[in-house]
Protein backbone atom coordinates (compact mmCIF):
# COMPACT_ATOMS: atom_id res chain seq x y z
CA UNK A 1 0.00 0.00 0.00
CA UNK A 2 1.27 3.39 -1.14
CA UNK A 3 1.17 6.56 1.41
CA UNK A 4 -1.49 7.88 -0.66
CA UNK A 5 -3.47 4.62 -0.37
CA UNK A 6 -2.53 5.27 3.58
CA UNK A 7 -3.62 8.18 3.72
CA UNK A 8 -6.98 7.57 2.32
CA UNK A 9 -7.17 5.15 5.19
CA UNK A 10 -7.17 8.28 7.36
CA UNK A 11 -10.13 10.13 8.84
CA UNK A 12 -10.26 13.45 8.68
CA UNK A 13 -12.23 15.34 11.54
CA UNK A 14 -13.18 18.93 11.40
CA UNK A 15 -12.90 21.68 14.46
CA UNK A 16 -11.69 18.59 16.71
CA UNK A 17 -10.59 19.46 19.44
CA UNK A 18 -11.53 23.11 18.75
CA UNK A 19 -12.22 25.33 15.89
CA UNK A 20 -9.95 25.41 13.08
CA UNK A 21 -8.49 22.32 14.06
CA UNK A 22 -8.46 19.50 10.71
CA UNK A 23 -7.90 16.08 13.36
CA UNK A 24 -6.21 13.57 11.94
CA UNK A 25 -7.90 10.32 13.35
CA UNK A 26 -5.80 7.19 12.38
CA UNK A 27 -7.93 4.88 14.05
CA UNK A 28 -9.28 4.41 11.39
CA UNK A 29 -6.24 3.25 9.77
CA UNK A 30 -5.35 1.12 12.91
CA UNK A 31 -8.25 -1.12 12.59
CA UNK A 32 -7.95 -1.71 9.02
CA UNK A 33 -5.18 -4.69 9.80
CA UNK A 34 -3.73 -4.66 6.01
CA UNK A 35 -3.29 -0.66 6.09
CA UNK A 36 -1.80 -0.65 9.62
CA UNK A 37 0.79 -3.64 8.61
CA UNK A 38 1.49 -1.57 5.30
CA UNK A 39 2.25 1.60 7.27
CA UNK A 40 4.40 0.06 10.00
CA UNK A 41 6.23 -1.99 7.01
CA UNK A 42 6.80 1.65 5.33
CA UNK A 43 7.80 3.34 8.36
CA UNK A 44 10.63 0.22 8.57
CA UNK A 45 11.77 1.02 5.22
CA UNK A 46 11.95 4.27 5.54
CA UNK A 47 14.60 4.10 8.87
CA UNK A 48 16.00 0.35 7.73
CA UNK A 49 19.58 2.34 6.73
CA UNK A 50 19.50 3.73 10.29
CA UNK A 51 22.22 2.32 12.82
CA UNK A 52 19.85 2.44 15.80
CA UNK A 53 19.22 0.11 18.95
CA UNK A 54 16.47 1.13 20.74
CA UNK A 55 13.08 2.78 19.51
CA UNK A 56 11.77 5.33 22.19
CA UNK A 57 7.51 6.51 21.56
CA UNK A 58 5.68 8.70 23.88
CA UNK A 59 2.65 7.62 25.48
CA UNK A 60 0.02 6.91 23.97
CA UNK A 61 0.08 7.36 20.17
CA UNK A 62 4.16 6.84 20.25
CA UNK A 63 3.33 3.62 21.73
CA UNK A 64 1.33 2.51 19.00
CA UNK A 65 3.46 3.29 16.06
CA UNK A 66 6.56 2.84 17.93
CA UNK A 67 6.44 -0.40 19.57
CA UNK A 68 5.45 -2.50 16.22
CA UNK A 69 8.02 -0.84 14.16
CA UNK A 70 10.20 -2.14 17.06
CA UNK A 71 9.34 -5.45 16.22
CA UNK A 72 9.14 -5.62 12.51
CA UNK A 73 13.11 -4.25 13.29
CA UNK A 74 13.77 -6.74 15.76
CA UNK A 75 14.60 -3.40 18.39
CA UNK A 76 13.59 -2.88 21.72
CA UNK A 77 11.28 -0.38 22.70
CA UNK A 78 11.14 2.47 25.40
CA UNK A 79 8.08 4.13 26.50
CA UNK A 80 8.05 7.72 27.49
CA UNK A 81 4.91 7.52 29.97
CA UNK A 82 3.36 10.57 31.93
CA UNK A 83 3.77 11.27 35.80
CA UNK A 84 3.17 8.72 37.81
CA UNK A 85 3.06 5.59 35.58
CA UNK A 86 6.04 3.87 35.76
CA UNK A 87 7.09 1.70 38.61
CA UNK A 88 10.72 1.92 39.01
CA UNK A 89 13.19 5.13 39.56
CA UNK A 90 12.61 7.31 36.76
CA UNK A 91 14.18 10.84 35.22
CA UNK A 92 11.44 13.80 34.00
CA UNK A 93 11.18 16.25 31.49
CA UNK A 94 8.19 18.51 31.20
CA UNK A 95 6.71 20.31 27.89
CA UNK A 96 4.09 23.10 27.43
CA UNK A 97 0.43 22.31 26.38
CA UNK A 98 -1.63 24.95 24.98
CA UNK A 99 -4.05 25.06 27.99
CA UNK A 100 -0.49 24.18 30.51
CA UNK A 101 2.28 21.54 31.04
CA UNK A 102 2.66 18.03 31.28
CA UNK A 103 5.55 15.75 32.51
CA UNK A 104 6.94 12.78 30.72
CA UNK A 105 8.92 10.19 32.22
CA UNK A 106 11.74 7.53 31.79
CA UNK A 107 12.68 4.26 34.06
CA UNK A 108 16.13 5.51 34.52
CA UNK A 109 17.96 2.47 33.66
CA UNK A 110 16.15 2.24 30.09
CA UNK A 111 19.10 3.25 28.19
CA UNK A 112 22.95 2.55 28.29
CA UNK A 113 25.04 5.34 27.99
CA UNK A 114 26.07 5.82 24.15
CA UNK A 115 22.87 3.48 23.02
CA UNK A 116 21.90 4.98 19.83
CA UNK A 117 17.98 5.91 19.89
CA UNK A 118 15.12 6.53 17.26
CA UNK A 119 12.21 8.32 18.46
CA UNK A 120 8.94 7.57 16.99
CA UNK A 121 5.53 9.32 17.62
CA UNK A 122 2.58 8.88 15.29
CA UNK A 123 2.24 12.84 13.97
CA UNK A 124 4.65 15.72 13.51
CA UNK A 125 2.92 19.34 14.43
CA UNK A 126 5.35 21.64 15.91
CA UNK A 127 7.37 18.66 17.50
CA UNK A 128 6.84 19.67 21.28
CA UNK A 129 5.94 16.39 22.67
CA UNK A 130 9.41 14.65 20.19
CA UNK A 131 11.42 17.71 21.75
CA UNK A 132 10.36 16.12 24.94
CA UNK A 133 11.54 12.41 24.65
CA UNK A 134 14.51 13.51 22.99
CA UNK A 135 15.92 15.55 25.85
CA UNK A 136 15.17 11.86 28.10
CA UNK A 137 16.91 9.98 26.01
CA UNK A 138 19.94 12.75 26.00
CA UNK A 139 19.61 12.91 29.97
CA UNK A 140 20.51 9.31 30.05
CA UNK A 141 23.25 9.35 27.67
CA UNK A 142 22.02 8.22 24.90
CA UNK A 143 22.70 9.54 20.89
CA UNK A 144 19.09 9.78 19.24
CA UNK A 145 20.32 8.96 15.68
CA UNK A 146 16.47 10.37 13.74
CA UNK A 147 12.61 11.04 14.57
CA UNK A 148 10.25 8.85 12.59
CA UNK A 149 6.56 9.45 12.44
CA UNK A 150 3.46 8.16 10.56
CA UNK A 151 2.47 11.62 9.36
CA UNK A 152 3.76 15.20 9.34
CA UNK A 153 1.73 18.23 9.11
CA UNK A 154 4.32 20.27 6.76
CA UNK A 155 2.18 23.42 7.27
CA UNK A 156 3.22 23.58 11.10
CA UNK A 157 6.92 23.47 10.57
CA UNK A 158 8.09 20.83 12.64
CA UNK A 159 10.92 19.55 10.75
CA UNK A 160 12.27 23.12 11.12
CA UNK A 161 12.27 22.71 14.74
CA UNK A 162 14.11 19.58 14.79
CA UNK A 163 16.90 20.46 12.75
CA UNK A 164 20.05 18.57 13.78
CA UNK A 165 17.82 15.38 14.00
CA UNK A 166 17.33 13.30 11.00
CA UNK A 167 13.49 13.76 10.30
CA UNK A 168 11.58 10.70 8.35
CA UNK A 169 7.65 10.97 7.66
CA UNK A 170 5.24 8.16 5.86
CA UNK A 171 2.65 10.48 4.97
CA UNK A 172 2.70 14.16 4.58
CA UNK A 173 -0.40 17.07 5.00
């Protein structure tokens, strides 16, 4: 399946969460089992060149892009989980929301020092919540070596605001 053919697989939702917002659902994509093993398949080509050994996904979406590409690779997989939800020692990084902040965190002994990470999240917008599991992954010493994603909203500029990081996208808005 092509990323056009993918992205037809997306729904599209208008004003969600507020006005002047065009949501991009992808459960709809999810639970269509051919699109959702195309798109994690593309994703893997698309970083297969990368020297990488760990993927690390924030919670939620991150999870469920980056924990199958983690398989199909044959990587392990980190979550970056919010307050309170992991049960050993963990390290904490907190980003801005538009309505306030929000804290990620990171079992502290989830990476080795020099363990070369890709970070995966299921959209690109202005790259807050990737700016976020990047600086965990750099607080325990490890090298984050690109940022994958399903889809990137070029419009918002994201790929600007990683520069410095290689940048790899499925489908583009």
């Amino acid at each position: 399946m092509s990323p056009e053919q993918l992205k037809e697989k997306i729904r599209i939702i208008m004003d969600f969460p507020k006005k002047g917002i065009s949501f991009k659902d992808i459960t709809t994509l999810l639970k269509d089992g051919e699109a959702f093993k195309a798109a994690i398949k593309g994703l893997a080509e698309l970083v297969k060149e990368k020297d990488f050994d760990l993927i690390a996904g924030p919670e939620a979406r991150g999870f469920i892009i980056g924990a199958p590409l983690a398989f199909e690779l044959g990587k392990g997989f980190i979550p970056a989980r919010k307050k309170g939800k992991l049960p050993g020692e963990t390290i904490k990084a907190e980003y801005k929301l538009e309505y306030g902040t929000d804290i990620l965190e990171m079992h502290k002994d989830a990476i080795l020092e020099g363990q070369k990470v890709l970070v995966v999240d299921d959209l690109l917008a202005t790259g807050g919540t990737i700016f976020t599991t990047i600086e965990l992954v750099e607080k325990l010493g490890g090298k984050v070596v690109g940022v994958a994603f399903l889809i990137e909203l070029t419009e918002l500029s994201g790929r600007e605001n990683l520069k410095g990081y290689d940048v790899f996208s499925l489908i583009q808005y």
